[in-house]
Protein backbone atom coordinates (compact mmCIF):
# COMPACT_ATOMS: atom_id res chain seq x y z
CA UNK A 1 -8.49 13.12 22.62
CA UNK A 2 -9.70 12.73 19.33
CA UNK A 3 -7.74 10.70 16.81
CA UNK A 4 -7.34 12.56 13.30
CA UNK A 5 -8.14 9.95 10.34
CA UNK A 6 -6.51 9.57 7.48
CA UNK A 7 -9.34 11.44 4.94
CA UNK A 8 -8.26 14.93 7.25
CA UNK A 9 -4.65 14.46 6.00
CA UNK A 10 -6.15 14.02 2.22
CA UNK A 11 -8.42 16.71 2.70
CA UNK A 12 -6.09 19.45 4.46
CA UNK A 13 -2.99 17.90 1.67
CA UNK A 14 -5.40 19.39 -0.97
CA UNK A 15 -6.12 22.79 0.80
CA UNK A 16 -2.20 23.12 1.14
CA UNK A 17 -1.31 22.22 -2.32
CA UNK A 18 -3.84 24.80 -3.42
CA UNK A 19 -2.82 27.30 -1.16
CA UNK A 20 0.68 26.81 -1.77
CA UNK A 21 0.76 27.22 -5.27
CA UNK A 22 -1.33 30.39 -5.39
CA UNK A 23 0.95 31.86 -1.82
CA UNK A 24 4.22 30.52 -2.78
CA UNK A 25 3.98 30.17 -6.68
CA UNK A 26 7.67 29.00 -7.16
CA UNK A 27 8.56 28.05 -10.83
CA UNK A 28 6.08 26.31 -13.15
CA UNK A 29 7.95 22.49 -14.08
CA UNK A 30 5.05 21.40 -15.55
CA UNK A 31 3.50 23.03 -18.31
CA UNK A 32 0.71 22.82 -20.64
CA UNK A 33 -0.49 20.48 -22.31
CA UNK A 34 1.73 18.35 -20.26
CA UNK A 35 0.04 19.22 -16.88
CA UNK A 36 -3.09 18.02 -18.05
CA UNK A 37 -1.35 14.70 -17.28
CA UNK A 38 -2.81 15.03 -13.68
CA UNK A 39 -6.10 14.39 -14.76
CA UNK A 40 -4.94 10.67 -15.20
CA UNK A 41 -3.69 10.97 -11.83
CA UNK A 42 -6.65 12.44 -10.31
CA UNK A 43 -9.32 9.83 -12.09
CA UNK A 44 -7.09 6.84 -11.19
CA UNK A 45 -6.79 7.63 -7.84
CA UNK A 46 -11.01 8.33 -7.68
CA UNK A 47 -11.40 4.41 -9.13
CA UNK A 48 -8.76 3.16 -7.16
CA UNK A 49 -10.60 4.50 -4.14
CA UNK A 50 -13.89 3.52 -5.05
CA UNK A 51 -12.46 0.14 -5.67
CA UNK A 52 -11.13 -0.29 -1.85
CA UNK A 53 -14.11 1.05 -0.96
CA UNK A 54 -16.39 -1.06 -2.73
CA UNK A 55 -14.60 -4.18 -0.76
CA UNK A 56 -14.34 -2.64 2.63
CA UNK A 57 -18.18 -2.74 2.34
CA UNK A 58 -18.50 -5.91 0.49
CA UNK A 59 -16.63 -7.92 2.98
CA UNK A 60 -18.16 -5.47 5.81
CA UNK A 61 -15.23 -4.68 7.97
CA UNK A 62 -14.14 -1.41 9.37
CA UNK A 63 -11.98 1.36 7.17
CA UNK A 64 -10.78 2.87 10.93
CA UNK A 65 -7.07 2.43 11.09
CA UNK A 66 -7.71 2.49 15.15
CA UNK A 67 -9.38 -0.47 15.29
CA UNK A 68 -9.12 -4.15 14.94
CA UNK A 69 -9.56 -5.51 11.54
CA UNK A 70 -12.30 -7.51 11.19
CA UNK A 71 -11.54 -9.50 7.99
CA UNK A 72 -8.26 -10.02 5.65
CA UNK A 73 -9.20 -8.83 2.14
CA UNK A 74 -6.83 -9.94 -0.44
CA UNK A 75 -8.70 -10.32 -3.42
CA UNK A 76 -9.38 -7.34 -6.41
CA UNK A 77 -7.57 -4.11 -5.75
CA UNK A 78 -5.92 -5.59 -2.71
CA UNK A 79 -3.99 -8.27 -4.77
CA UNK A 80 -2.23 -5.31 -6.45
CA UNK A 81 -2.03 -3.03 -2.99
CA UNK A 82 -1.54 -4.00 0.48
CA UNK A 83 -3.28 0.05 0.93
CA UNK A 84 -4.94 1.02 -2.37
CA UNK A 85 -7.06 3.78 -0.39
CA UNK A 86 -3.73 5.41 0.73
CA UNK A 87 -2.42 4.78 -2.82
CA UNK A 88 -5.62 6.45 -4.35
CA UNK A 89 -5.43 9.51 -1.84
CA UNK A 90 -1.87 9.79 -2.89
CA UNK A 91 -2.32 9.37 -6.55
CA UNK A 92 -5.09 12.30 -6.25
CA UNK A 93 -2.81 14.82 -4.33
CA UNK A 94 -0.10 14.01 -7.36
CA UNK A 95 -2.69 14.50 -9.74
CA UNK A 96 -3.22 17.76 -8.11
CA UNK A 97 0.05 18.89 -8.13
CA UNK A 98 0.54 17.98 -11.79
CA UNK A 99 -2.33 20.25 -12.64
CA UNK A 100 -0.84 22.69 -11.11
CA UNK A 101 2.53 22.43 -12.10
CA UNK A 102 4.53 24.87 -9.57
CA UNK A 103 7.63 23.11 -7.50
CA UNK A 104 5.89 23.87 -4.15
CA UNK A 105 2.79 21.81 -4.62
CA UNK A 106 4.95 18.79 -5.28
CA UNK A 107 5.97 18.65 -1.38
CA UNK A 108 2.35 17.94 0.42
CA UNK A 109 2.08 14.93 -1.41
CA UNK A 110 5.70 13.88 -0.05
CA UNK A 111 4.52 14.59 3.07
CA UNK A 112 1.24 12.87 3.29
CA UNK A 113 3.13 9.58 1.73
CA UNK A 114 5.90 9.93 4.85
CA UNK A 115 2.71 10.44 7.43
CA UNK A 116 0.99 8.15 5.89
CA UNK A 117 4.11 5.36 5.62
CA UNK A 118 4.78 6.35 9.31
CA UNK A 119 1.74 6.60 11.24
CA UNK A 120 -0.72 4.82 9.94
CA UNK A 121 0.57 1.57 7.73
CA UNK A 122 2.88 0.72 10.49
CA UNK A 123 -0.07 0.89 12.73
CA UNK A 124 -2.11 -1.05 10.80
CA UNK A 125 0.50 -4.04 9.75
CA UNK A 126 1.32 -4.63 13.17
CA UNK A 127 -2.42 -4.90 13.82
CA UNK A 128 -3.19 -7.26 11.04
CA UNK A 129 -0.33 -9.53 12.22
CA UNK A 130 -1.65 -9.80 15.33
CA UNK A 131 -4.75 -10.60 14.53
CA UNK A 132 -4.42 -12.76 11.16
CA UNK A 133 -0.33 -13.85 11.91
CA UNK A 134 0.96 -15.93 9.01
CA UNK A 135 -1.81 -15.59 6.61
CA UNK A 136 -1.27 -11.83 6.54
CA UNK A 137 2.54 -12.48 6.98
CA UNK A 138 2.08 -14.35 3.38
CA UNK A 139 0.00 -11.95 1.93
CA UNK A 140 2.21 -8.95 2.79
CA UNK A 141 5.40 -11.37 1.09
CA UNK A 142 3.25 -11.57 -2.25
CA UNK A 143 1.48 -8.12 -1.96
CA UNK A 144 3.73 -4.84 -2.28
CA UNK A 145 2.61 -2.32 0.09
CA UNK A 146 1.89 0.46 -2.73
CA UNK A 147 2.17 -0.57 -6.01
């Protein structure tokens, strides 16, 4: 069985945001100019994840939340983040929603942060004890897990 990565939650979290604002257009609680705010959300959460990404492939370890981790990287965007990717993709839905403005859209990014929290952080801190035990232990004490 195939495992589904966290990019198809992103992806399909910005089909269902779209869709459910035009489907289920409850009531507008953003308006203009004030939704134009998600702009800033959407941009910020493009650097933040070209940031992660930029050190995933510096330090040339995997982005797969399946699979070991090759190397610790607590330096740049990951002194801020423990999961800046997540935090970008999440920042971007947001950003989305803001745009947007209707109630509905507001609950796929709630959504994709509980999946997200759930399925694959948890995975992925457990595997980054094992492997790296007290030096991730005293990152994850200095590093909050989102912002």
């Amino acid at each position: 069985m195939k495992k589904i990565m966290p990019p198809a939650y992103f992806y399909s979290g910005i089909a269902l945001i779209i869709l459910g604002h035009f489907i289920f257009p409850a009531f507008k609680i953003i308006r203009y100019p004030y939704n134009l705010l998600g702009i800033l959300l959407i941009v910020s959460g493009i650097i933040i994840n070209a940031c992660a990404w930029q050190s995933f492939v510096k330090n040339k370890t995997t982005q797969n939340p399946y699979k070991n981790p090759g190397k610790l990287i607590a330096k740049g965007i990951y002194r801020i983040s423990r999961n800046p990717m997540y935090l970008g993709m999440l920042a971007i839905l947001l950003g989305i929603s803001v745009l947007l403005g209707s109630l509905t859209t507001f609950i796929i990014p709630l959504i994709f942060f509980i999946v997200i929290s759930k399925k694959f952080i948890s995975l992925e801190e457990r595997n980054m004890e094992k492997k790296f035990g007290r030096r991730y232990t005293e990152y994850k004490n200095k590093t909050r897990r989102w912002i």
